[in-house]
N, C-alpha and C. Protein backbone atom coordinates (compact mmCIF):
# COMPACT_ATOMS: atom_id res chain seq x y z
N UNK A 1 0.84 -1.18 0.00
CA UNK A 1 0.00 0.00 0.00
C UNK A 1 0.89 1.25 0.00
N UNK A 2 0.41 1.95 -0.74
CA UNK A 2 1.12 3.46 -1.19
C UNK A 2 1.45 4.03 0.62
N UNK A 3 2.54 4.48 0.88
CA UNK A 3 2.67 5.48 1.99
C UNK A 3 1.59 6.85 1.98
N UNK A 4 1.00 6.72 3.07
CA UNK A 4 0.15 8.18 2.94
C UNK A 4 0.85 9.68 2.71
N UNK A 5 0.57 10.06 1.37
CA UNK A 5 0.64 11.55 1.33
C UNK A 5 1.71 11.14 0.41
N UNK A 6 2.72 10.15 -0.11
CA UNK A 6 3.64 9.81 -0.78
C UNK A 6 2.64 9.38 -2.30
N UNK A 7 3.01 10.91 -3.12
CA UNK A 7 2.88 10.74 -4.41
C UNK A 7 4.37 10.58 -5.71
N UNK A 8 3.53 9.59 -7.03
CA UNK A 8 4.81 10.37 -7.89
C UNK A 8 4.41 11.30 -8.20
N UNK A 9 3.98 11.77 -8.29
CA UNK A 9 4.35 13.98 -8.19
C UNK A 9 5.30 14.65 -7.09
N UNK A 10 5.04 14.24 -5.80
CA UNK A 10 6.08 14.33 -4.95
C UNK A 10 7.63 13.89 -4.78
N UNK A 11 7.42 12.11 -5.50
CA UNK A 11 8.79 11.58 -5.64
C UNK A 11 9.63 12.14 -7.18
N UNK A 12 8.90 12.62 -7.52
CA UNK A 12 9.33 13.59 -9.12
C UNK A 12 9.73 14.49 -8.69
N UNK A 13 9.14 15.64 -7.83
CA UNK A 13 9.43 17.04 -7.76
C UNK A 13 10.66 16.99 -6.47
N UNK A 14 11.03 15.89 -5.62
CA UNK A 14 11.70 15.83 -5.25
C UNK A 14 13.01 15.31 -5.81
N UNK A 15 13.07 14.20 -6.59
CA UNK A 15 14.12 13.66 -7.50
C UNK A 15 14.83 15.02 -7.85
N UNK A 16 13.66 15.96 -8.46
CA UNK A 16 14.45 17.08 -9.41
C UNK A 16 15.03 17.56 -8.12
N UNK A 17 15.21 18.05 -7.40
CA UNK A 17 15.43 19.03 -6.80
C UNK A 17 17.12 18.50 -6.02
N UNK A 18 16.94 16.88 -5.72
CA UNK A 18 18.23 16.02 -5.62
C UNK A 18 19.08 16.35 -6.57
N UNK A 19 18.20 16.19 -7.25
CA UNK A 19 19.14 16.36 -8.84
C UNK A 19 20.08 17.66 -8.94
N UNK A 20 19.28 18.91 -8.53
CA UNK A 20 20.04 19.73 -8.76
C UNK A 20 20.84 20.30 -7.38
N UNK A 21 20.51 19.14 -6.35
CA UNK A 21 22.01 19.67 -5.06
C UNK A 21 23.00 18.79 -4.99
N UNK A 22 22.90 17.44 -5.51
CA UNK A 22 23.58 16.36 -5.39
C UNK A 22 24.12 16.25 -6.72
N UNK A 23 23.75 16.11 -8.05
CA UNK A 23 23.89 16.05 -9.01
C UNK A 23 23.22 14.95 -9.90
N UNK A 24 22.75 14.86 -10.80
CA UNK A 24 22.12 13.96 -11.53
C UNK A 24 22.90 12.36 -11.51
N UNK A 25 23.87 12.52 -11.88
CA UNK A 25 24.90 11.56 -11.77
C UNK A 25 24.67 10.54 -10.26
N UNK A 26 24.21 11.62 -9.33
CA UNK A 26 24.56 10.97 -8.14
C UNK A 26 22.96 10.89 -7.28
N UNK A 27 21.99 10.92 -8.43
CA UNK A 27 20.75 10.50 -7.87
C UNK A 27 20.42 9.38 -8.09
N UNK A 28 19.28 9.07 -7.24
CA UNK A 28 19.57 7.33 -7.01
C UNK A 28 18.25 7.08 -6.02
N UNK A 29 17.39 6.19 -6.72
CA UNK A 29 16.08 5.69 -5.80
C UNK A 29 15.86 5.87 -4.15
N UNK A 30 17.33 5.26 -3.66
CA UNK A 30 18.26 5.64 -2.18
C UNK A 30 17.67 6.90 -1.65
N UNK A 31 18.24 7.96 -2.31
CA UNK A 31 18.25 9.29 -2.15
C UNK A 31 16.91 9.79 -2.38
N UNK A 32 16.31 9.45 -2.65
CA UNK A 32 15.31 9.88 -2.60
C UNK A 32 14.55 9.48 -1.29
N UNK A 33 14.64 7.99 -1.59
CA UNK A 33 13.51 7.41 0.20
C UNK A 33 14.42 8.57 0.85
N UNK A 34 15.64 7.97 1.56
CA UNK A 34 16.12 9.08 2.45
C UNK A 34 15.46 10.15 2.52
N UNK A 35 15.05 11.68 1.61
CA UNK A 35 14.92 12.34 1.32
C UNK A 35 13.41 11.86 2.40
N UNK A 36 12.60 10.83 1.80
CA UNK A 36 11.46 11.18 2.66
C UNK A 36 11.16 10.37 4.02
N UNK A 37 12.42 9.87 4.46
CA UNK A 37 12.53 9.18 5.30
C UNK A 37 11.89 7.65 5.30
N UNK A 38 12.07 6.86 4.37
CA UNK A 38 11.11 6.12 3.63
C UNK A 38 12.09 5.06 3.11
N UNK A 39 11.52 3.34 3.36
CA UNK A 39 12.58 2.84 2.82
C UNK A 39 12.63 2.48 1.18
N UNK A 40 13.62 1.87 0.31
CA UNK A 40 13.70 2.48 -0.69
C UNK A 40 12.42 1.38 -1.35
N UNK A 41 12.17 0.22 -0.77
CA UNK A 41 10.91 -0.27 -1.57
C UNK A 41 9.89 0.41 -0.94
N UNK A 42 8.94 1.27 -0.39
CA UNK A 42 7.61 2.66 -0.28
C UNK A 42 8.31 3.13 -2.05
N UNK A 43 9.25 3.35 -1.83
CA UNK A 43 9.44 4.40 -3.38
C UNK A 43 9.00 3.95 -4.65
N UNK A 44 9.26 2.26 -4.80
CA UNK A 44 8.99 1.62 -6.05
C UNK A 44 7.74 1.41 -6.74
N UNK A 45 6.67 1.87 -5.22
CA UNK A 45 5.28 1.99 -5.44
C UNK A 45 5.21 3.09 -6.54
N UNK A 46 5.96 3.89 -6.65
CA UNK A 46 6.14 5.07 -7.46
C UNK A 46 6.79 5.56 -8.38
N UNK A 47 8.08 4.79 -8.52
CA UNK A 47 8.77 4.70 -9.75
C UNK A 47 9.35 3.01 -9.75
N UNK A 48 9.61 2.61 -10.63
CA UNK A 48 10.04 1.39 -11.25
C UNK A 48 11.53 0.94 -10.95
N UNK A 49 12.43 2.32 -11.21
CA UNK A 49 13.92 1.66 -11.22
C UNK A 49 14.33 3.42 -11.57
N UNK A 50 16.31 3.04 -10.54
CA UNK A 50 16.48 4.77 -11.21
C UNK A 50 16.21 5.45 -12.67
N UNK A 51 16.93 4.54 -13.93
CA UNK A 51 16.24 4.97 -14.61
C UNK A 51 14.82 5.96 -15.21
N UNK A 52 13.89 5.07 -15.18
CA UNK A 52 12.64 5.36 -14.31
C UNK A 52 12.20 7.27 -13.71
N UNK A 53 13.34 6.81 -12.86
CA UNK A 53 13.04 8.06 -11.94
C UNK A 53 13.73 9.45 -12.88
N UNK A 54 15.27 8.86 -13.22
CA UNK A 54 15.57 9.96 -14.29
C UNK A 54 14.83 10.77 -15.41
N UNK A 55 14.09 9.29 -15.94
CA UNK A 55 13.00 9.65 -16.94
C UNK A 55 11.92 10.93 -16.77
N UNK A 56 11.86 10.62 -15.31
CA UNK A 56 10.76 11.36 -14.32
C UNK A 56 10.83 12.90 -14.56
N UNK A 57 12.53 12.68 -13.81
CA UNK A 57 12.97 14.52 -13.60
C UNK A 57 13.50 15.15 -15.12
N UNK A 58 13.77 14.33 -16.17
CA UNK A 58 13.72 14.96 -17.38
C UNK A 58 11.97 15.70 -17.73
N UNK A 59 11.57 14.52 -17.82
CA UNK A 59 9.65 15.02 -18.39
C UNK A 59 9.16 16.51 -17.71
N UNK A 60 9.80 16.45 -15.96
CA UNK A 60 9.56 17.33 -15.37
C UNK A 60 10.05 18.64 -15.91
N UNK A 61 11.75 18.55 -15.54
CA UNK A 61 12.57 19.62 -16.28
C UNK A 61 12.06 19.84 -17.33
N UNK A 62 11.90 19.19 -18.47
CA UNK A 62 11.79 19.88 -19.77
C UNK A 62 10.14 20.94 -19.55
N UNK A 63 9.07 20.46 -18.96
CA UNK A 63 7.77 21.29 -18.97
C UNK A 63 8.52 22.24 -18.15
N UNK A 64 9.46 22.45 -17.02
CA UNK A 64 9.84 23.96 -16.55
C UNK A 64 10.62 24.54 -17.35
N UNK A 65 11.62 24.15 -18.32
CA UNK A 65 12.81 24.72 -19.01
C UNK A 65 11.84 24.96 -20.01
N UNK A 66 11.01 24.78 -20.67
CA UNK A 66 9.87 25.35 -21.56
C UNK A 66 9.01 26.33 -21.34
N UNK A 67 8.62 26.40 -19.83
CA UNK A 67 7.67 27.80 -19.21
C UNK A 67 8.90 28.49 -19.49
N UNK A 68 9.78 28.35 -18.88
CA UNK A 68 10.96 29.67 -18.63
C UNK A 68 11.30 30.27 -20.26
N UNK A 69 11.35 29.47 -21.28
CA UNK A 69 12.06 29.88 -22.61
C UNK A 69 10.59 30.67 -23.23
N UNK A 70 9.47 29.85 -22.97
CA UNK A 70 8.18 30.33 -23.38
C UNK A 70 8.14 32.01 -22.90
N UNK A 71 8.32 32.26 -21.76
CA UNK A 71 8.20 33.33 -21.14
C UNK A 71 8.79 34.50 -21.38
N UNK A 72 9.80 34.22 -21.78
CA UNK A 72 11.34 34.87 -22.15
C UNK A 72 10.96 35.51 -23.65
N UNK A 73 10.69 34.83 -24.74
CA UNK A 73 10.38 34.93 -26.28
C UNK A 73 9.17 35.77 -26.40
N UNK A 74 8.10 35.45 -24.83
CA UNK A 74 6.44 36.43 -25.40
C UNK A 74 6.26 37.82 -26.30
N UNK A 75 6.10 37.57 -27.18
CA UNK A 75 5.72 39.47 -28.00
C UNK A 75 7.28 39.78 -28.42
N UNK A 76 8.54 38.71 -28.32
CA UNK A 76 9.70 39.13 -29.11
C UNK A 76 9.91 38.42 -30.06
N UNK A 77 10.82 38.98 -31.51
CA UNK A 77 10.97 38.53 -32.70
C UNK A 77 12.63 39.20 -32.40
N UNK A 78 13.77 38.35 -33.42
CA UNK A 78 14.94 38.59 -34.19
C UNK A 78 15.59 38.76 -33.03
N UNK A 79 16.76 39.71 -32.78
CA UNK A 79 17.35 40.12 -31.58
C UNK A 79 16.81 39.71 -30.13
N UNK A 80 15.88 39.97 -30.06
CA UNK A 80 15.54 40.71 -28.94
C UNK A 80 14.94 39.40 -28.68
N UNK A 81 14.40 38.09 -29.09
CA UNK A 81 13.87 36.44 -28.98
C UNK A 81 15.28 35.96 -28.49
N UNK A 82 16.19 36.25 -29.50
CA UNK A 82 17.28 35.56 -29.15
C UNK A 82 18.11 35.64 -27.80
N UNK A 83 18.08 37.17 -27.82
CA UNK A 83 18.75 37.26 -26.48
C UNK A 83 17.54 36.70 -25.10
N UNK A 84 16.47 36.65 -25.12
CA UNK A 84 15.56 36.53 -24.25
C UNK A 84 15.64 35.11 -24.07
N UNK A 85 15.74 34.24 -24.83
CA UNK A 85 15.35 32.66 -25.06
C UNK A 85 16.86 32.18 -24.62
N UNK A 86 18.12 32.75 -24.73
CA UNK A 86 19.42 32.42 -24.51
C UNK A 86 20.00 32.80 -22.76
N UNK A 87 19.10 33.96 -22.59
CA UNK A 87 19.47 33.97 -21.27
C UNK A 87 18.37 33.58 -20.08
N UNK A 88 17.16 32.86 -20.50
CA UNK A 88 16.52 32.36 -20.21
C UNK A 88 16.99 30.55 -20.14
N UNK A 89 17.76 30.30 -21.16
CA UNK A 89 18.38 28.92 -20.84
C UNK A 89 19.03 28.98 -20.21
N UNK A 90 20.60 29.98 -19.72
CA UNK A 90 21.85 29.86 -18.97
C UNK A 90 20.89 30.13 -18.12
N UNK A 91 19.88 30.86 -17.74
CA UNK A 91 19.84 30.88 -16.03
C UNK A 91 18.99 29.35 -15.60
N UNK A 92 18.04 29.09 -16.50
CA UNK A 92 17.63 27.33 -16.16
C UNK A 92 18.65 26.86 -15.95
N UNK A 93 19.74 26.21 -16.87
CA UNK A 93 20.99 25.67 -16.75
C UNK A 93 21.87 25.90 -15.50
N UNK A 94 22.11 27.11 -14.95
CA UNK A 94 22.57 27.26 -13.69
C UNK A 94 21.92 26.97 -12.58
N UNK A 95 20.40 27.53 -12.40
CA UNK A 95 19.61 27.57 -11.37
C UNK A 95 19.65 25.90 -11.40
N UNK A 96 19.16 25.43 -12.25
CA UNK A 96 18.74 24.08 -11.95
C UNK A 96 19.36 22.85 -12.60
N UNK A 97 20.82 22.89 -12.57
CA UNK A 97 21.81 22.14 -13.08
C UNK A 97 21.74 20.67 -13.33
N UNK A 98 21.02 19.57 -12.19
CA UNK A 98 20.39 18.52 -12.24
C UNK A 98 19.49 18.33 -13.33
N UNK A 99 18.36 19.43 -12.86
CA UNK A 99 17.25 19.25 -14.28
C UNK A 99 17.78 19.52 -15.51
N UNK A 100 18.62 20.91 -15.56
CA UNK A 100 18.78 20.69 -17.12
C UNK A 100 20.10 19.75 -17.96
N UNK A 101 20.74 19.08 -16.59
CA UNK A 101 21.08 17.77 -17.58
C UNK A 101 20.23 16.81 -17.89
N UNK A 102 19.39 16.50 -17.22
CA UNK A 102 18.33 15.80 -17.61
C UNK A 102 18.09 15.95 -18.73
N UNK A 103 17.34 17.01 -19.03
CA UNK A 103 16.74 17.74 -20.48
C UNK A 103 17.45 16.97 -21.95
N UNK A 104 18.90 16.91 -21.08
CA UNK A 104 20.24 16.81 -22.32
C UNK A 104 20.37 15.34 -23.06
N UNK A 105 19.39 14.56 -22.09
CA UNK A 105 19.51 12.99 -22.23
C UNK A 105 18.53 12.64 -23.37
N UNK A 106 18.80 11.52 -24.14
CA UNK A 106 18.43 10.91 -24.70
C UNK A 106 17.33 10.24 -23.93
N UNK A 107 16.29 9.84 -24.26
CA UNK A 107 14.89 9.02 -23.68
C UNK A 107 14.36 7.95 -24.91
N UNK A 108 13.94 7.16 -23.93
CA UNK A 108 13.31 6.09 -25.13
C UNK A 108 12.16 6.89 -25.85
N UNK A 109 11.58 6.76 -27.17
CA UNK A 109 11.02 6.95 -27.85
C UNK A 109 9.89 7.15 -27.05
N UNK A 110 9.22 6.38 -26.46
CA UNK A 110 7.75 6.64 -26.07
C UNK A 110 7.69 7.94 -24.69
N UNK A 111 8.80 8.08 -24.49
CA UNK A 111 8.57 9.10 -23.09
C UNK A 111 8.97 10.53 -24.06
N UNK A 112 10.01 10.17 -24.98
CA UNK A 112 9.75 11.51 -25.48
C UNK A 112 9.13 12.09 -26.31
N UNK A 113 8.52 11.21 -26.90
CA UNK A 113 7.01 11.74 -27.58
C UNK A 113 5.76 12.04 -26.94
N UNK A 114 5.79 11.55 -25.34
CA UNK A 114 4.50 11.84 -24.86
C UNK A 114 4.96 12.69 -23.70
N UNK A 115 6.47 13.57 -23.79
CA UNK A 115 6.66 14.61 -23.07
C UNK A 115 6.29 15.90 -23.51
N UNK A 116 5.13 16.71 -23.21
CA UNK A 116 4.95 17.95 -23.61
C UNK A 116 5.99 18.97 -23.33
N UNK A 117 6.70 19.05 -22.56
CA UNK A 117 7.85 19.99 -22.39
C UNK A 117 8.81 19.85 -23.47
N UNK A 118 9.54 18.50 -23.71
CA UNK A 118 10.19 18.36 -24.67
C UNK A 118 9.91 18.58 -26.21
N UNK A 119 8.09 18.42 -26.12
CA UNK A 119 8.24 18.98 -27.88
C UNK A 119 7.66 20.73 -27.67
N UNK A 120 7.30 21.05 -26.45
CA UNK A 120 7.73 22.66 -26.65
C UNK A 120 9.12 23.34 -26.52
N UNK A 121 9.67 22.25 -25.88
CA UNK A 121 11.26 23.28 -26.13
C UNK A 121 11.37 22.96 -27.88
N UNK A 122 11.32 21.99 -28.14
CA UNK A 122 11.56 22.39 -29.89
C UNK A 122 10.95 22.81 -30.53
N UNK A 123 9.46 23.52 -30.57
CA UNK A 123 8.63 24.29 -31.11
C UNK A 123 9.14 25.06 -30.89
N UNK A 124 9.22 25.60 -29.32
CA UNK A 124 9.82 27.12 -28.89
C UNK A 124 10.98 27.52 -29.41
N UNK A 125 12.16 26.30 -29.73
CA UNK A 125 13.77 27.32 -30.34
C UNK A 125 13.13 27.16 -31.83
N UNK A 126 12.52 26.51 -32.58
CA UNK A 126 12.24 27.06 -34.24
C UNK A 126 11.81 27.93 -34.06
N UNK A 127 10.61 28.29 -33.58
CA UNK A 127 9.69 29.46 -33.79
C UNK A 127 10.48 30.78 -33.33
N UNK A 128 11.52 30.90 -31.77
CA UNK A 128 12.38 31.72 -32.07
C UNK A 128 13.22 31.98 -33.05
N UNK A 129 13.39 31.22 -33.99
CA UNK A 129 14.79 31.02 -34.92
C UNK A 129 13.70 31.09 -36.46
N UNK A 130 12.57 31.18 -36.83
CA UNK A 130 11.82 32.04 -37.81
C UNK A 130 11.65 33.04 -37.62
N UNK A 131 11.88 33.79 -36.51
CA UNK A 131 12.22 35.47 -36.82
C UNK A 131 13.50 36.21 -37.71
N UNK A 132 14.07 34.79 -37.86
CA UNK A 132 15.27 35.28 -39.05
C UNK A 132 14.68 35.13 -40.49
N UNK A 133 13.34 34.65 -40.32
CA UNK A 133 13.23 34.01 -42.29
C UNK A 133 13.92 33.11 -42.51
N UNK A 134 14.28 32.11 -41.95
CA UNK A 134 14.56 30.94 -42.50
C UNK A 134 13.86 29.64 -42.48
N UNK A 135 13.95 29.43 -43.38
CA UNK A 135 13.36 28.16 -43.74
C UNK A 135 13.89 26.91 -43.67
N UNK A 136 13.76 25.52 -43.93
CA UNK A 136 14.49 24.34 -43.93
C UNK A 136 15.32 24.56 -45.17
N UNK A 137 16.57 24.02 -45.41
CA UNK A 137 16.82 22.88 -44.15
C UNK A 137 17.46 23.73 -43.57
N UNK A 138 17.72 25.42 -43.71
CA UNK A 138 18.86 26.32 -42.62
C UNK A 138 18.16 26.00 -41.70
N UNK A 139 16.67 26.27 -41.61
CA UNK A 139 16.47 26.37 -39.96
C UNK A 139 16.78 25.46 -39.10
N UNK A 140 17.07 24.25 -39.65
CA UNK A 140 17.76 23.32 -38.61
C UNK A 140 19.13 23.60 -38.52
N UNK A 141 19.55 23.72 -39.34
CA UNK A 141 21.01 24.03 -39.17
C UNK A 141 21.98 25.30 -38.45
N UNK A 142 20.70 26.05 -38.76
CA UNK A 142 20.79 27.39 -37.64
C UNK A 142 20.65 26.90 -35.84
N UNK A 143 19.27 26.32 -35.32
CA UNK A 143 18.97 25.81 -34.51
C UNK A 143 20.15 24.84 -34.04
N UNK A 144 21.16 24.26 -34.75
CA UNK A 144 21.87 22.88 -34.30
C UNK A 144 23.06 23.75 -33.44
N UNK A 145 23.25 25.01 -34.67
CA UNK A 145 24.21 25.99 -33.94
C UNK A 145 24.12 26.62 -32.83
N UNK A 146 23.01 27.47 -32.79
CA UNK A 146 22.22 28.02 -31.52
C UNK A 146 22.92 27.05 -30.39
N UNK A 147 21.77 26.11 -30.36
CA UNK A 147 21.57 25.11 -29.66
C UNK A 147 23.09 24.30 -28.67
N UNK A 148 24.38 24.35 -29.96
CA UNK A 148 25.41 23.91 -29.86
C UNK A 148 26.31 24.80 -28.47
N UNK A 149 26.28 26.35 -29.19
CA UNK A 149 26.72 27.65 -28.59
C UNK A 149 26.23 27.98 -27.17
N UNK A 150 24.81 27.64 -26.64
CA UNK A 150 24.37 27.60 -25.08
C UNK A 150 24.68 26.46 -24.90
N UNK A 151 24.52 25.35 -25.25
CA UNK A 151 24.48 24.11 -24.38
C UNK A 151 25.95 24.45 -23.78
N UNK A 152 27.11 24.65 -25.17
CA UNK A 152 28.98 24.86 -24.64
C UNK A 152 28.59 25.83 -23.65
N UNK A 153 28.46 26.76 -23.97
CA UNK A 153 28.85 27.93 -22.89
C UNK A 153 28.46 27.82 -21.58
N UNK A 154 27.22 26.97 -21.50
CA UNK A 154 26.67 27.01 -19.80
C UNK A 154 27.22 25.35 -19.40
N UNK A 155 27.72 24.77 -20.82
CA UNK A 155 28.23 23.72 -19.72
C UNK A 155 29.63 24.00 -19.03
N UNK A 156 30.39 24.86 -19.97
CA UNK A 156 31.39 25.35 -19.09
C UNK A 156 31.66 26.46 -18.54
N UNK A 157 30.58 27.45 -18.10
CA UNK A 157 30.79 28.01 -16.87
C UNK A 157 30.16 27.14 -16.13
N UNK A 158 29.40 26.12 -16.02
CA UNK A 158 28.91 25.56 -14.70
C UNK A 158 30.03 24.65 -14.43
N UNK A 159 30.88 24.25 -14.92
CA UNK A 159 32.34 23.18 -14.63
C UNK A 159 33.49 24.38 -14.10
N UNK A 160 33.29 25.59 -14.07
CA UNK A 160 34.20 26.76 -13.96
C UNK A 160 34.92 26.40 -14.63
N UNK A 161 34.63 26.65 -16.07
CA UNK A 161 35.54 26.34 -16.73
C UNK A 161 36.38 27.63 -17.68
N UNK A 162 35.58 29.11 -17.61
CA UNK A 162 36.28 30.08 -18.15
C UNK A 162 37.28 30.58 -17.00
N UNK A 163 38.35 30.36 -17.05
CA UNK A 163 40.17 31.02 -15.78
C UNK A 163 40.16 32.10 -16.28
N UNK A 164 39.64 33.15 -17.53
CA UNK A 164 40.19 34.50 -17.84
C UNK A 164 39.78 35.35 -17.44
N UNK A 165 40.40 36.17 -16.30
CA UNK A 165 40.02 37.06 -15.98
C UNK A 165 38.48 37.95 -16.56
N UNK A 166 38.30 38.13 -17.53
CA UNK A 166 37.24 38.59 -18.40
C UNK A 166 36.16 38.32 -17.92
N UNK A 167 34.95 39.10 -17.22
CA UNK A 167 34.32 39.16 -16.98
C UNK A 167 33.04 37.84 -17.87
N UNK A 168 32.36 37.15 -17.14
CA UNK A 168 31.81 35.98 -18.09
C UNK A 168 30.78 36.48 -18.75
N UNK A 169 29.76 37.49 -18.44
CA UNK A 169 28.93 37.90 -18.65
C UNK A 169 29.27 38.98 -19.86
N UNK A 170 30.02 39.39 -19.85
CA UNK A 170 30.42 40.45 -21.36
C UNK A 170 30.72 39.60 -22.32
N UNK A 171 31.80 38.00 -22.20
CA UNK A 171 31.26 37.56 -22.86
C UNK A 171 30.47 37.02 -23.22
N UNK A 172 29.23 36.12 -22.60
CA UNK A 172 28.15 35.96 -23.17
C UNK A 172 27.37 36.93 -24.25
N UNK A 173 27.34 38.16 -23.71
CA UNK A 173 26.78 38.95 -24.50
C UNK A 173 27.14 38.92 -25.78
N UNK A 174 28.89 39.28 -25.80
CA UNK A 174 29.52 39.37 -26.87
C UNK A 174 29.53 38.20 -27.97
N UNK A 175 28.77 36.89 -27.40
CA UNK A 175 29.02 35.95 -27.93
C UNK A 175 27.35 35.34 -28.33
N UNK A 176 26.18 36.44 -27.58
CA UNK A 176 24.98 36.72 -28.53
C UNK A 176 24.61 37.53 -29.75
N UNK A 177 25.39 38.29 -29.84
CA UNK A 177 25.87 39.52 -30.36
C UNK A 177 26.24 38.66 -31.99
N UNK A 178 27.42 38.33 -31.33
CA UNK A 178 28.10 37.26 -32.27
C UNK A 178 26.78 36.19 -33.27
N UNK A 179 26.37 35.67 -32.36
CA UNK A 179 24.99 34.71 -32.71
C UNK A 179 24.31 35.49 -33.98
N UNK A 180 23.39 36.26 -33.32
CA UNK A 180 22.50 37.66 -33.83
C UNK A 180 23.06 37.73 -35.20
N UNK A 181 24.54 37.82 -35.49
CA UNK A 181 25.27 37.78 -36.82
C UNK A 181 25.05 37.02 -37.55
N UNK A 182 25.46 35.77 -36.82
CA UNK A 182 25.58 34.70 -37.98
C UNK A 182 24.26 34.11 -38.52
N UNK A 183 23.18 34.34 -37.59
CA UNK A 183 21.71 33.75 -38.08
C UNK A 183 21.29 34.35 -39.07
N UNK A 184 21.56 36.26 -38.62
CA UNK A 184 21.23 37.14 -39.78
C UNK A 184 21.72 36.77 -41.08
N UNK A 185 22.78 36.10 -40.97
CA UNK A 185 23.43 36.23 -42.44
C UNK A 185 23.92 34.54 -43.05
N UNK A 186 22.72 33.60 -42.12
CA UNK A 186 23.02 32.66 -42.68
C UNK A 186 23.11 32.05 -44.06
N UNK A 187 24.08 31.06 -44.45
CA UNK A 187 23.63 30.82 -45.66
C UNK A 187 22.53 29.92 -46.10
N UNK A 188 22.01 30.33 -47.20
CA UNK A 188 20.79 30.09 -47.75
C UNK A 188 20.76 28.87 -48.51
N UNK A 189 22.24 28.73 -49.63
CA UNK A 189 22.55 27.37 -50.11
C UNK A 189 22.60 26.24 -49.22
N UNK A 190 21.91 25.08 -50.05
CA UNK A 190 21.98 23.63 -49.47
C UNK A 190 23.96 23.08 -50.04
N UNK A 191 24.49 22.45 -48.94
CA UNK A 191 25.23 21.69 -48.99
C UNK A 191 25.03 20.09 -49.14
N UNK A 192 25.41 19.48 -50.17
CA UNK A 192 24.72 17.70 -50.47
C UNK A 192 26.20 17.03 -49.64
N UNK A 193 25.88 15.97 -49.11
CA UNK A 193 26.56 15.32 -48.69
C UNK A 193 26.87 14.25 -50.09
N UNK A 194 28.71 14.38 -49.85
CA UNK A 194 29.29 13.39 -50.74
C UNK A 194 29.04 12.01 -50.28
């Protein structure tokens, strides 16, 4: 019998939150009972296996990392999407470091097709990234870049990984700035693979 008041909505919203003090890496069915003082079979009533549970705090993360990018883009086009939707990811990415590795994982087919967060984060970066006028196949190829340029940058300031003195935040900017360029002036020709 289920523990009273012990939901998976609770063992979800707690996973995430392990996730992002402990680290994803180092969450674990364990950690969680602990978490509710609970031994670790009460938990299985509720998730299956860590796996499972990872699955959990991705589905989760991605519907919050989607409000936040959703929020960020409202009533903006070109510039002003981009920078909104980019610093709307580094601060998900920082604030909630657990969840948005999650996000980063691969999922079996059926969880990520029946994750609504996950197919609004990819509605949400095209539809930011048609304020340039582009069409297929750039717009993927624009998007792969985007996409490439935050994921690097916030994975390595969250590893402390910029030592240069240089303030991190000027470059970010300088390196939306940068972005803003290259989308504007993407190229339009298809490249065929030999």
């Amino acid at each position: 019998m289920p523990r009273q008041g012990l939901t998976s909505a609770r063992v979800s919203a707690a996973a995430a939150e392990l996730a992002d003090s402990v680290g994803l890496s180092r969450l674990t069915v364990a950690a969680v009972a602990r978490h509710f003082g609970v031994s670790d079979a009460a938990l299985y009533v509720h998730v299956r296996s860590r796996d499972a549970l990872i699955e959990q705090v991705a589905v989760r993360a991605a519907a919050g990392f989607a409000d936040a990018l959703a929020i960020a883009v409202a009533g903006r086009a070109g510039h002003q999407a981009l920078v909104g939707f980019a610093d709307a990811w580094r601060a998900f990415a920082v604030t909630h470091p657990g969840q948005y590795a999650a996000t980063q994982l691969p999922l079996p087919a059926e969880v990520r097709t029946s994750s609504t967060g996950h197919l609004r984060l990819i509605e949400l970066s095209y539809a930011m990234l048609r304020g340039y006028g582009l069409d297929e196949p750039a717009l993927t190829d624009a998007l792969r870049f985007v996409r490439s340029t935050l994921h690097g940058f916030v994975s390595l300031e969250s590893a402390d990984g910029f030592g240069h003195p240089r303030a991190v935040d000027a470059s970010w900017h300088s390196i939306l700035d940068a972005v803003h360029t290259t989308v504007t002036n993407w190229p339009t020709g298809t490249r065929e693979q030999q």
